[in-house]
Protein backbone atom coordinates (compact mmCIF):
# COMPACT_ATOMS: atom_id res chain seq x y z
CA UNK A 1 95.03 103.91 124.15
CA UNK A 2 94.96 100.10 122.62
CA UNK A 3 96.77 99.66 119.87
CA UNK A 4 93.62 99.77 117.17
CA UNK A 5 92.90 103.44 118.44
CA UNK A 6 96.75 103.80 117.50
CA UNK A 7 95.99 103.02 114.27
CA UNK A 8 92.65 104.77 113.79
CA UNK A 9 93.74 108.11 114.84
CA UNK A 10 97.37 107.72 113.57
CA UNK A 11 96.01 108.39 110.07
CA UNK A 12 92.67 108.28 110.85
CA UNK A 13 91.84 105.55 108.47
CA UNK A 14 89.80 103.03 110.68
CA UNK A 15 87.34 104.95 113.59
CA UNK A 16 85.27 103.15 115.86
CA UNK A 17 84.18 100.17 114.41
CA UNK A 18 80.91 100.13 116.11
CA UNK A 19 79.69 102.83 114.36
CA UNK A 20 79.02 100.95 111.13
CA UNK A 21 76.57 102.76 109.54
CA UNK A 22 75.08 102.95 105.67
CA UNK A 23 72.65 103.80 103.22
CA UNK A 24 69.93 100.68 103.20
CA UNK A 25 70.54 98.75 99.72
CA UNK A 26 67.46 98.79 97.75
CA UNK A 27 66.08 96.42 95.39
CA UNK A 28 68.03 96.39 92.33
CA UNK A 29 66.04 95.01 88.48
CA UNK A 30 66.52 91.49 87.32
CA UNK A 31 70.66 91.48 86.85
CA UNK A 32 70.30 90.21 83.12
CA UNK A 33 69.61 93.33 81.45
CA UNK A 34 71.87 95.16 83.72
CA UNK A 35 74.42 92.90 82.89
CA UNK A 36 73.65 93.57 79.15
CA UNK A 37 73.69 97.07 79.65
CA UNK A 38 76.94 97.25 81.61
CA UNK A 39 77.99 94.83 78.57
CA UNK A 40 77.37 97.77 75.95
CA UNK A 41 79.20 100.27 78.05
CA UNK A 42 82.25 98.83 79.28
CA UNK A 43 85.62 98.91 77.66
CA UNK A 44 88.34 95.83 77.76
CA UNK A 45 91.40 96.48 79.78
CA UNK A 46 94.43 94.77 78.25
CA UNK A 47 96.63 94.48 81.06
CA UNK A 48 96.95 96.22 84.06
CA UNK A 49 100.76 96.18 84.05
CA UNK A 50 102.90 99.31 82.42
CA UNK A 51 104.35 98.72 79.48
CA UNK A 52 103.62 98.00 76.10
CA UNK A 53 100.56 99.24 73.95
CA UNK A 54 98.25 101.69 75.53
CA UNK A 55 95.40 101.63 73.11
CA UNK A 56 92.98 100.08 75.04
CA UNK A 57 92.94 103.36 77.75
CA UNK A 58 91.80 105.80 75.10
CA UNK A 59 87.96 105.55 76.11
CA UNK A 60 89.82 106.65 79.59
CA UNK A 61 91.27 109.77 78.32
CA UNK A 62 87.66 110.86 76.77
CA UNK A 63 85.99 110.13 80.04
CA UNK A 64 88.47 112.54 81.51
CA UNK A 65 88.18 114.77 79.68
CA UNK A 66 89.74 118.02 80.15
CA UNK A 67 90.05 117.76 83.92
CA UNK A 68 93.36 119.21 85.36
CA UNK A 69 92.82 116.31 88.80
CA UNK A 70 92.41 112.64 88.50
CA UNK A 71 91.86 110.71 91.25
CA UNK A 72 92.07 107.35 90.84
CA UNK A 73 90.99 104.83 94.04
CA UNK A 74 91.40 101.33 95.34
CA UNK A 75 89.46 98.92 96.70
CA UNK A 76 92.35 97.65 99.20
CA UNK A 77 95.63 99.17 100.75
CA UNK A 78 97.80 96.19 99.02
CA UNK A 79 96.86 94.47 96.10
CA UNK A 80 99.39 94.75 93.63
CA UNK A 81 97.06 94.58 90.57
CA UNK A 82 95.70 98.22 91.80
CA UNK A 83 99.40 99.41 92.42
CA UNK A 84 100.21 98.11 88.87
CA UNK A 85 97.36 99.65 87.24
CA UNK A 86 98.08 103.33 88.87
CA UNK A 87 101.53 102.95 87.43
CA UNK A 88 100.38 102.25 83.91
CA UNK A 89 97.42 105.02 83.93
CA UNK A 90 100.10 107.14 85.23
CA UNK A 91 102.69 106.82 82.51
CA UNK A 92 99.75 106.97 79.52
CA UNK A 93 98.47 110.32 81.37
CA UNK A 94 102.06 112.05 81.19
CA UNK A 95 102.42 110.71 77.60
CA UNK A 96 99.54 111.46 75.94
CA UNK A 97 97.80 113.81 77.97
CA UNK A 98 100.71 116.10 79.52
CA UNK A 99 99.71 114.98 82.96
CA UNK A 100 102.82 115.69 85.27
CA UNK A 101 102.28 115.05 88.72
CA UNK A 102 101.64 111.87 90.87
CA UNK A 103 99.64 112.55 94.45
CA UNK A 104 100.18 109.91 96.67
CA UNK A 105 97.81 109.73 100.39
CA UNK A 106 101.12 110.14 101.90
CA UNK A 107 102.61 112.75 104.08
CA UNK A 108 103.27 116.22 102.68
CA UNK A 109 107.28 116.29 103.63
CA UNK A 110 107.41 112.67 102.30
CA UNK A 111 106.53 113.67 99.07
CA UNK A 112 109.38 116.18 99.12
CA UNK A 113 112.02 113.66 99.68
CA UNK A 114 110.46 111.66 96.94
CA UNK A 115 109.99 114.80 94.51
CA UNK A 116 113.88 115.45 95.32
CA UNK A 117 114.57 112.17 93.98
CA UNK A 118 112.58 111.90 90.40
CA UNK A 119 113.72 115.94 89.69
CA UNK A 120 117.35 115.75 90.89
CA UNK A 121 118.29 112.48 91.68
CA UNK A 122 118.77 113.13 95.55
CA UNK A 123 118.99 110.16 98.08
CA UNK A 124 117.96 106.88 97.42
CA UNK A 125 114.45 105.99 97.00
CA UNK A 126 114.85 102.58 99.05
CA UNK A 127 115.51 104.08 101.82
CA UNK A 128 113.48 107.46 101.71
CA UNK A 129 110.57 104.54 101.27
CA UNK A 130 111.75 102.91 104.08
CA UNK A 131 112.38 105.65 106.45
CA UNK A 132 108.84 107.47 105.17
CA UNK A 133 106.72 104.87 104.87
CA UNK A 134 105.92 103.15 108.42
CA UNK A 135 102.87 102.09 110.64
CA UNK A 136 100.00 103.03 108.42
CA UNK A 137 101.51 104.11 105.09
CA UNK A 138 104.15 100.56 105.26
CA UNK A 139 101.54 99.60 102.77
CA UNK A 140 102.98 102.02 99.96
CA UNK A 141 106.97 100.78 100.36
CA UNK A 142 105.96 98.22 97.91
CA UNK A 143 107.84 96.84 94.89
CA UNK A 144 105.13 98.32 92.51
CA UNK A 145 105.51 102.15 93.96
CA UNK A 146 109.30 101.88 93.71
CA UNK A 147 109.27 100.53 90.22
CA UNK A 148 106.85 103.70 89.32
CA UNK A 149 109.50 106.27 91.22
CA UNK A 150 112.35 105.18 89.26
CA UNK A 151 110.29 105.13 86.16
CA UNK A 152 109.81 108.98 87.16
CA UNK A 153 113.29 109.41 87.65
CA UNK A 154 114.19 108.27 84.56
CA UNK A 155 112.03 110.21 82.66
CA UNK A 156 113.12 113.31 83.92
CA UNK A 157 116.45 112.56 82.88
CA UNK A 158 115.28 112.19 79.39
CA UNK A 159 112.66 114.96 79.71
CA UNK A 160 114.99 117.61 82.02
CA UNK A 161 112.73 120.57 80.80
CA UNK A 162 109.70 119.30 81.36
CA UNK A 163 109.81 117.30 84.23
CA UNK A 164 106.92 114.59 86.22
CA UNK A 165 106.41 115.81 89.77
CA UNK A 166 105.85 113.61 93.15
CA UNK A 167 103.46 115.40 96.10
CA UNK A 168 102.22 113.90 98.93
CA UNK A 169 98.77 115.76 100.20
CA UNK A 170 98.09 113.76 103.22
CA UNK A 171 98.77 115.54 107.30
CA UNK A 172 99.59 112.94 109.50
CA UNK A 173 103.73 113.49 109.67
CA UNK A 174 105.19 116.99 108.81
CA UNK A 175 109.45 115.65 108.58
CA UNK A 176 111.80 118.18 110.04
CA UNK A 177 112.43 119.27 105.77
CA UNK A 178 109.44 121.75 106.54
CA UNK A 179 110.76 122.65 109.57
CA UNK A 180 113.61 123.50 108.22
CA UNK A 181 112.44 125.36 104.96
CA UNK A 182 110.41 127.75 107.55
CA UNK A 183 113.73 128.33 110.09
CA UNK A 184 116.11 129.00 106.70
CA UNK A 185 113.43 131.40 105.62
CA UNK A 186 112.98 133.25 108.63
CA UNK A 187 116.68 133.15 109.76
CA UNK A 188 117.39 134.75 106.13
CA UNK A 189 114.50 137.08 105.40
CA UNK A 190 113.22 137.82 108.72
CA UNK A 191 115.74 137.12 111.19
CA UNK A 192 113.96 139.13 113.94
CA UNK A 193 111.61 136.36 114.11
CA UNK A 194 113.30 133.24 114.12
CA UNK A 195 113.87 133.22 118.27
CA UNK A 196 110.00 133.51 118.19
CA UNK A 197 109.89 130.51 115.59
CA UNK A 198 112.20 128.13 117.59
CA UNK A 199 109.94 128.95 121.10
CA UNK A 200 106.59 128.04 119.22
CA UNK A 201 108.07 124.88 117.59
CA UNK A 202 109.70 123.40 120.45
CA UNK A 203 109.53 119.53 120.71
CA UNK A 204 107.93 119.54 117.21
CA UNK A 205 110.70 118.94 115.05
CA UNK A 206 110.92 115.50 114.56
CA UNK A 207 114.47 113.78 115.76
CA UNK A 208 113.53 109.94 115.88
CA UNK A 209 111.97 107.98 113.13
CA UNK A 210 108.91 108.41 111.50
CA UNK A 211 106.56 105.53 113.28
CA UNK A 212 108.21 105.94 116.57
CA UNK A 213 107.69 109.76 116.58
CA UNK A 214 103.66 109.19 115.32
CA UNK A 215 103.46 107.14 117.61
CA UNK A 216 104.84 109.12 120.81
CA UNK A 217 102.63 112.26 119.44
CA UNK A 218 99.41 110.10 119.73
CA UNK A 219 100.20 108.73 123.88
CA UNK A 220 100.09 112.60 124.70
CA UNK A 221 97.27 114.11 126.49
CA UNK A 222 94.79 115.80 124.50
CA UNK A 223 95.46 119.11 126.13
CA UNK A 224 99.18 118.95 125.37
CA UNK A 225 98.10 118.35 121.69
CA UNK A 226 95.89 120.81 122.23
CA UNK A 227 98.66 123.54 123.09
CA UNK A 228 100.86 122.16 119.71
CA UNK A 229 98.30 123.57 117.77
CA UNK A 230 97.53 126.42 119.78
CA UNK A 231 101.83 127.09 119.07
CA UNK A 232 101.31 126.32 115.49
CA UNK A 233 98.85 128.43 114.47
CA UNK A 234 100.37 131.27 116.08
CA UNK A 235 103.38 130.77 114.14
CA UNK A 236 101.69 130.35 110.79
CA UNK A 237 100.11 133.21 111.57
CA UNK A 238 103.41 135.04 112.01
CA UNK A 239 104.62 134.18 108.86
CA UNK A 240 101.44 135.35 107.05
CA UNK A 241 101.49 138.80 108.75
CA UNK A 242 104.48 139.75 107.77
CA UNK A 243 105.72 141.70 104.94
CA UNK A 244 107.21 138.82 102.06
CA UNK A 245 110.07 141.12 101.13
CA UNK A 246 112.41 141.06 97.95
CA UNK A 247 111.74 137.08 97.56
CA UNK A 248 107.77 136.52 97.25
CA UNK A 249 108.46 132.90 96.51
CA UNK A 250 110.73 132.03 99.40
CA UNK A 251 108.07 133.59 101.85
CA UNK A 252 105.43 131.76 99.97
CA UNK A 253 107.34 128.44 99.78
CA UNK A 254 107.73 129.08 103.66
CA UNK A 255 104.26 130.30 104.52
CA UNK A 256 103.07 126.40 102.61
CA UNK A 257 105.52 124.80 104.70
CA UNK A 258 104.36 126.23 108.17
CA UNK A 259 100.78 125.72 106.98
CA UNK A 260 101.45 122.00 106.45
CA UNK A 261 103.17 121.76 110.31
CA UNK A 262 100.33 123.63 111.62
CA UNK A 263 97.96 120.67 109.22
CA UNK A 264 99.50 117.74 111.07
CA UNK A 265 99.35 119.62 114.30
CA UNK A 266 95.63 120.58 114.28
CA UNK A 267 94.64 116.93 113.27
CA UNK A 268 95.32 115.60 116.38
CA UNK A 269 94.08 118.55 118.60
CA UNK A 270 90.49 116.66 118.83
CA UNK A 271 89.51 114.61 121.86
CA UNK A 272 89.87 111.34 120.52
CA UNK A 273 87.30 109.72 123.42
CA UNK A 274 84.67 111.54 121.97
CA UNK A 275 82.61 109.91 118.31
CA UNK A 276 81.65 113.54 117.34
CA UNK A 277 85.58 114.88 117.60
CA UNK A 278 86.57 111.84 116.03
CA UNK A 279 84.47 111.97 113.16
CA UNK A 280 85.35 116.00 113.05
CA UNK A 281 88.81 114.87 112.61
CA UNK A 282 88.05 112.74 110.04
CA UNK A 283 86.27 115.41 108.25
CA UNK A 284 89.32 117.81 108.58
CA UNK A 285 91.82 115.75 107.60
CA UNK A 286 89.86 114.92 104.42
CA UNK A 287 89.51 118.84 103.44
CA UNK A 288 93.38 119.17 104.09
CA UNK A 289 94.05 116.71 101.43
CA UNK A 290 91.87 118.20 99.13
CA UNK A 291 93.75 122.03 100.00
CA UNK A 292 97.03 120.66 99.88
CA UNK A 293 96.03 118.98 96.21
CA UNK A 294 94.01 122.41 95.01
CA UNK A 295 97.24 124.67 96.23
CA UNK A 296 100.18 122.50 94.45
CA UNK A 297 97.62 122.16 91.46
CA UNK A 298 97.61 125.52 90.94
CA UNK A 299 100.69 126.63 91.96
CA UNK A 300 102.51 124.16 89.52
CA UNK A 301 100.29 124.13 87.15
CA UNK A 302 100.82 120.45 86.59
CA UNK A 303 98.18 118.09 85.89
CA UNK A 304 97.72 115.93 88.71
CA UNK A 305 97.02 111.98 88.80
CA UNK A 306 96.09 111.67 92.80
CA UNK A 307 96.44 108.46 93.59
CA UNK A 308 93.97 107.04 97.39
CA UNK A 309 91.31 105.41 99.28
CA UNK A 310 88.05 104.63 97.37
CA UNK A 311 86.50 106.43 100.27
CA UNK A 312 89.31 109.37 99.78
CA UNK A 313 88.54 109.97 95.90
CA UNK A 314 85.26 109.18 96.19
CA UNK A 315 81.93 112.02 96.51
CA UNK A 316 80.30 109.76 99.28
CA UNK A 317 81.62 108.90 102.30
CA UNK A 318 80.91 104.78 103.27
CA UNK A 319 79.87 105.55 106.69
CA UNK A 320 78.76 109.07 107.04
CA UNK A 321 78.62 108.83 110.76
CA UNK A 322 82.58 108.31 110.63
CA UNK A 323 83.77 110.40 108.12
CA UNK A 324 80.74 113.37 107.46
CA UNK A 325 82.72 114.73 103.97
CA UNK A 326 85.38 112.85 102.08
CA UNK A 327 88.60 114.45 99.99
CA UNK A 328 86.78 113.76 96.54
CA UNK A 329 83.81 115.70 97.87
CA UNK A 330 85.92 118.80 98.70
CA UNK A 331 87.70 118.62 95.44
CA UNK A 332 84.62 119.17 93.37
CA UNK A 333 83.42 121.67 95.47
CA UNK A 334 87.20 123.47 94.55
CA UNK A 335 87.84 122.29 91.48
CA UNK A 336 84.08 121.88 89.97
CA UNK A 337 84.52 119.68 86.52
CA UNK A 338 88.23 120.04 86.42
CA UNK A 339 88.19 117.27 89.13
CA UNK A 340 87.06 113.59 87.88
CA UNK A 341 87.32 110.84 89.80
CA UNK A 342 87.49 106.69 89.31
CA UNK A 343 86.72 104.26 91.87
CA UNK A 344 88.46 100.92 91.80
CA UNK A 345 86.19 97.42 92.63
CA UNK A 346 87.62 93.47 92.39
CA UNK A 347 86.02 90.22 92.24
CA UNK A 348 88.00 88.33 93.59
CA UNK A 349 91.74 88.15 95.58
CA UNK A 350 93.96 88.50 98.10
CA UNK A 351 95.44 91.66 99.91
CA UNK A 352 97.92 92.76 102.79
CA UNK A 353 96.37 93.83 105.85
CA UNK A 354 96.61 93.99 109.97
CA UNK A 355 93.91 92.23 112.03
CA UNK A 356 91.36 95.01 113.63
CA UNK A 357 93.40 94.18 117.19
CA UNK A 358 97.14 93.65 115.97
CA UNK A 359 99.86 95.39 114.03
CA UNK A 360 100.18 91.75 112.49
CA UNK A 361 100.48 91.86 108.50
CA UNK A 362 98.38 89.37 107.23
CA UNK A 363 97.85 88.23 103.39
CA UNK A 364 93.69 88.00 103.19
CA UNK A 365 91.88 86.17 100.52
CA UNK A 366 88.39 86.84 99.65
CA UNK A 367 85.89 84.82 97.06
CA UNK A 368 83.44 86.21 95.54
CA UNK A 369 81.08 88.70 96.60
CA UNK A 370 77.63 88.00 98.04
CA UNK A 371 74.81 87.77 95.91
CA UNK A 372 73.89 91.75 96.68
CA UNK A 373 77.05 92.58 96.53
CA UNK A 374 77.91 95.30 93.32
CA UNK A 375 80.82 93.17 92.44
CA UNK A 376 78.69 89.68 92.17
CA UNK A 377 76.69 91.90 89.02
CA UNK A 378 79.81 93.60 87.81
CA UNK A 379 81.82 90.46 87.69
CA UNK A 380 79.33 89.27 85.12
CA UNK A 381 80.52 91.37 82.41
CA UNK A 382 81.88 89.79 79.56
CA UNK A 383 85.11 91.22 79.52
CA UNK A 384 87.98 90.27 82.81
CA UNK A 385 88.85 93.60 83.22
CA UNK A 386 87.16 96.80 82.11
CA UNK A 387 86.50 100.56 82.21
CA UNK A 388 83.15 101.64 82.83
CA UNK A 389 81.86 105.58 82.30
CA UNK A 390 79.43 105.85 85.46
CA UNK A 391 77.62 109.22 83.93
CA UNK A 392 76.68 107.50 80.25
CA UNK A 393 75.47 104.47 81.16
CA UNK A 394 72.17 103.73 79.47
CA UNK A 395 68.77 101.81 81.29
CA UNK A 396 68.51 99.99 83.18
CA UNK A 397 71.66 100.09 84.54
CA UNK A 398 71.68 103.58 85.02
CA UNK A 399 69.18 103.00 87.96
CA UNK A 400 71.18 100.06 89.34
CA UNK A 401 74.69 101.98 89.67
CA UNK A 402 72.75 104.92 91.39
CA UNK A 403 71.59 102.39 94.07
CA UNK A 404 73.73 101.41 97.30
CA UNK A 405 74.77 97.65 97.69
CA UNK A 406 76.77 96.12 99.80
CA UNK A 407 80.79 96.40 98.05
CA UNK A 408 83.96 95.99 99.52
CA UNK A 409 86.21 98.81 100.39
CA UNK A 410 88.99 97.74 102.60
CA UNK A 411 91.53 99.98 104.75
CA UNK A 412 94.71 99.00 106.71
CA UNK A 413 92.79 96.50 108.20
CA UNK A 414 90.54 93.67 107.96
CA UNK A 415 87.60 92.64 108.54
CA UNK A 416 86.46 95.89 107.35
CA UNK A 417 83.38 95.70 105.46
CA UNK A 418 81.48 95.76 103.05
CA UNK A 419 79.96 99.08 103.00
CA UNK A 420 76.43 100.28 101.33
CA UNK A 421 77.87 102.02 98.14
CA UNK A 422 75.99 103.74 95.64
CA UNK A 423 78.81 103.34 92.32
CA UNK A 424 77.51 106.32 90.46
CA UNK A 425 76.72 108.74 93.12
CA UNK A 426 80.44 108.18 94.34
CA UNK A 427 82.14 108.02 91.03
CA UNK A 428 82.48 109.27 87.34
CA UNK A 429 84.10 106.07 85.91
CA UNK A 430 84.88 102.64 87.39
CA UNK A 431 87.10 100.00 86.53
CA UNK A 432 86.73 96.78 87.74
CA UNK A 433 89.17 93.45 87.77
CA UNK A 434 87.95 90.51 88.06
CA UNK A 435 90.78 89.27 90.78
CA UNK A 436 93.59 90.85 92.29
CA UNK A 437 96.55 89.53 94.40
CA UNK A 438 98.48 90.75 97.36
CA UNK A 439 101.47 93.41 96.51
CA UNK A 440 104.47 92.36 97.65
CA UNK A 441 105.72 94.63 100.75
CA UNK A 442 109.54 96.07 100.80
CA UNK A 443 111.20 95.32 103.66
CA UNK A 444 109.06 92.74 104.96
């Protein structure tokens, strides 16, 4: 397997390049009166950095709404501007609209260890973002993520009785902390089972570092991940049958735990040769997000910020062939209104990324978009950065957003792009900068 597949199926974020498909761009109206339309609607952005006077992301909070999930996008894994901005939003959401959870695309057990930190104070985030964060999720040990951790931290030590919450909801690592919440709970509750438990789990708990163990999972042959799954299921299944005894939330906490391992497992149990398995993949690791979001969502209670992917927030998938039904699809279809989304577009700027062939970090710089391109139009709005309600949009602009045009969305890697994107079929509100810059990497 060369080491692009790696990537792709590693976190399933780049699949067979070849396969670039789209919905054809159609002819959009003269771009003066859109422009003058998209004038009327938008809303200045005063700065994207936290800090300071939030007045200007009020309009936000009405095109929100009373939704109970957020998920805001990006146009790039790695521009700090985007980073920045998710930190600011963040901070005004738990202020002034008791929002108390931040959802990073990030492992499930990673967001543990980081949840440990900003409720207790347990272990330091440097290193839990350096230990967590490698191969395809390096891009989030960034200077911009760690600033917004520690701001969590110290809120909860002003706030200890109402406290901010850290999740991750993404599949592709379960850490041996799940492992060991389900052998603690079985070894306490149901001791008859944990021989059972340590048989179906062998060689799963993870004893080397994150990117090395990813990495020796994906080299195995598809019938020995095949056989992980098949081990488990049969051990989530275990857990479910049996009776949850005197402590109903230690077998639940357990039975979430084991449902995660059995997530990671069953993401890599497809035949990754095959287009149709691989997209399949995509598609299920997609509606795991979504679960894991809908399940902490309502078993906290919390209102949830969820922080990914344009093409993981987002209604549409860019390339359909690739990746048939995207997180922000699923999450409507749970969550109905309570789930608004906002996709993230630049002008102009520079961002971190590998080459399509290389695990070399590069800094990219793009100009301007293409004449067709949705950021060429949106760039002509009067204001430099802006906030845009997708649904209330009047004519004839209304017509243009629901139309797809080329528009960058870029992954781990680059070239990558741009894809056919209809703005308003994807998205309830947009906000667009007019240029971003590369975040600077931790540990670089």
């Amino acid at each position: 397997m060369n080491r692009q597949r790696t990537g792709l199926v590693l976190t399933l974020f780049i699949i067979l390049a070849a396969l670039t498909t789209g919905i054809p761009a159609a002819a959009a109206p003269s771009a003066g009166p859109v422009v003058d339309a998209l004038d009327r609607a938008a809303h200045p952005l005063r700065t994207v950095e936290p800090g300071g006077d939030t007045g200007d992301l009020r309009p936000l909070d009405r095109m929100i709404g009373a939704a109970r999930v957020v998920g805001l996008g990006e146009a790039t894994h790695s521009s700090h501007e985007f980073f920045a901005l998710k930190d600011r939003v963040f901070r005004h959401l738990v202020e002034d609209k008791g929002f108390r959870t931040f959802a990073l695309e990030a492992p499930w057990s990673t967001g543990l260890r980081l949840d440990d930190y900003v409720l207790h104070g347990k272990g330091d985030p440097r290193r839990i973002m350096r230990e967590e964060f490698q191969l395809n999720y390096l891009w989030w040990n960034n200077t911009d993520y760690l600033r917004l951790v520690e701001w969590m931290r110290a809120y909860n030590v002003r706030h200890p009785g109402d406290p901010v919450r850290f999740m991750g909801d993404d599949i592709a690592w379960s850490g041996p902390e799940s492992y060991d919440a389900v052998e603690a709970y079985a070894a306490d509750a149901r001791p008859g089972l944990s021989a059972r438990l340590a048989e179906l789990y062998r060689g799963l708990r993870p004893t080397v570092p994150t990117g090395t163990y990813l990495d020796q999972y994906l080299k195995l042959p598809y019938a020995e991940r095949m056989e992980r799954a098949a081990r488990t299921g049969e051990a989530l299944r275990l857990l479910r049958q049996g009776a949850p005894g005197a402590d109903r939330a230690a077998h639940d906490w357990a039975v979430r735990q084991a449902t995660v391992i059995d997530q990671t497992a069953r993401q890599y149990a497809f035949d990754l040769e095959d287009p149709a398995e691989v997209a399949a993949a995509m598609r299920y690791r997609d509606e795991a997000m979504a679960a894991n979001v809908v399940w902490w969502q309502r078993h906290t209670g919390t209102k949830v910020l969820l922080s990914a992917h344009n093409n993981h927030v987002g209604y549409l998938p860019e390339e359909p062939a690739r990746n048939p039904k995207v997180q922000g699809a699923f999450l409507r279809a749970g969550l109905g209104a309570d789930y608004v989304n906002i996709g993230l577009t630049f002008g102009r700027g520079s961002f971190n990324a590998t080459g399509l062939n290389d695990d070399v970090i590069r800094r990219w710089t793009l100009g301007p978009a293409g004449p067709d391109g949705n950021e060429r139009t949106l760039d002509r709005v009067r204001h430099r950065d802006y906030v845009l309600d997708l649904r209330s949009v009047c004519a004839p602009a209304h017509d243009w957003l629901r139309r797809a045009r080329p528009t960058r969305s870029i992954g781990t890697a680059h070239p990558d792009g741009p894809h056919d994107i209809a703005l308003a079929r994807s998205y309830d509100v947009l906000i667009h900068l007019h240029q971003v810059e590369a975040a600077r990497l931790r540990d670089r």
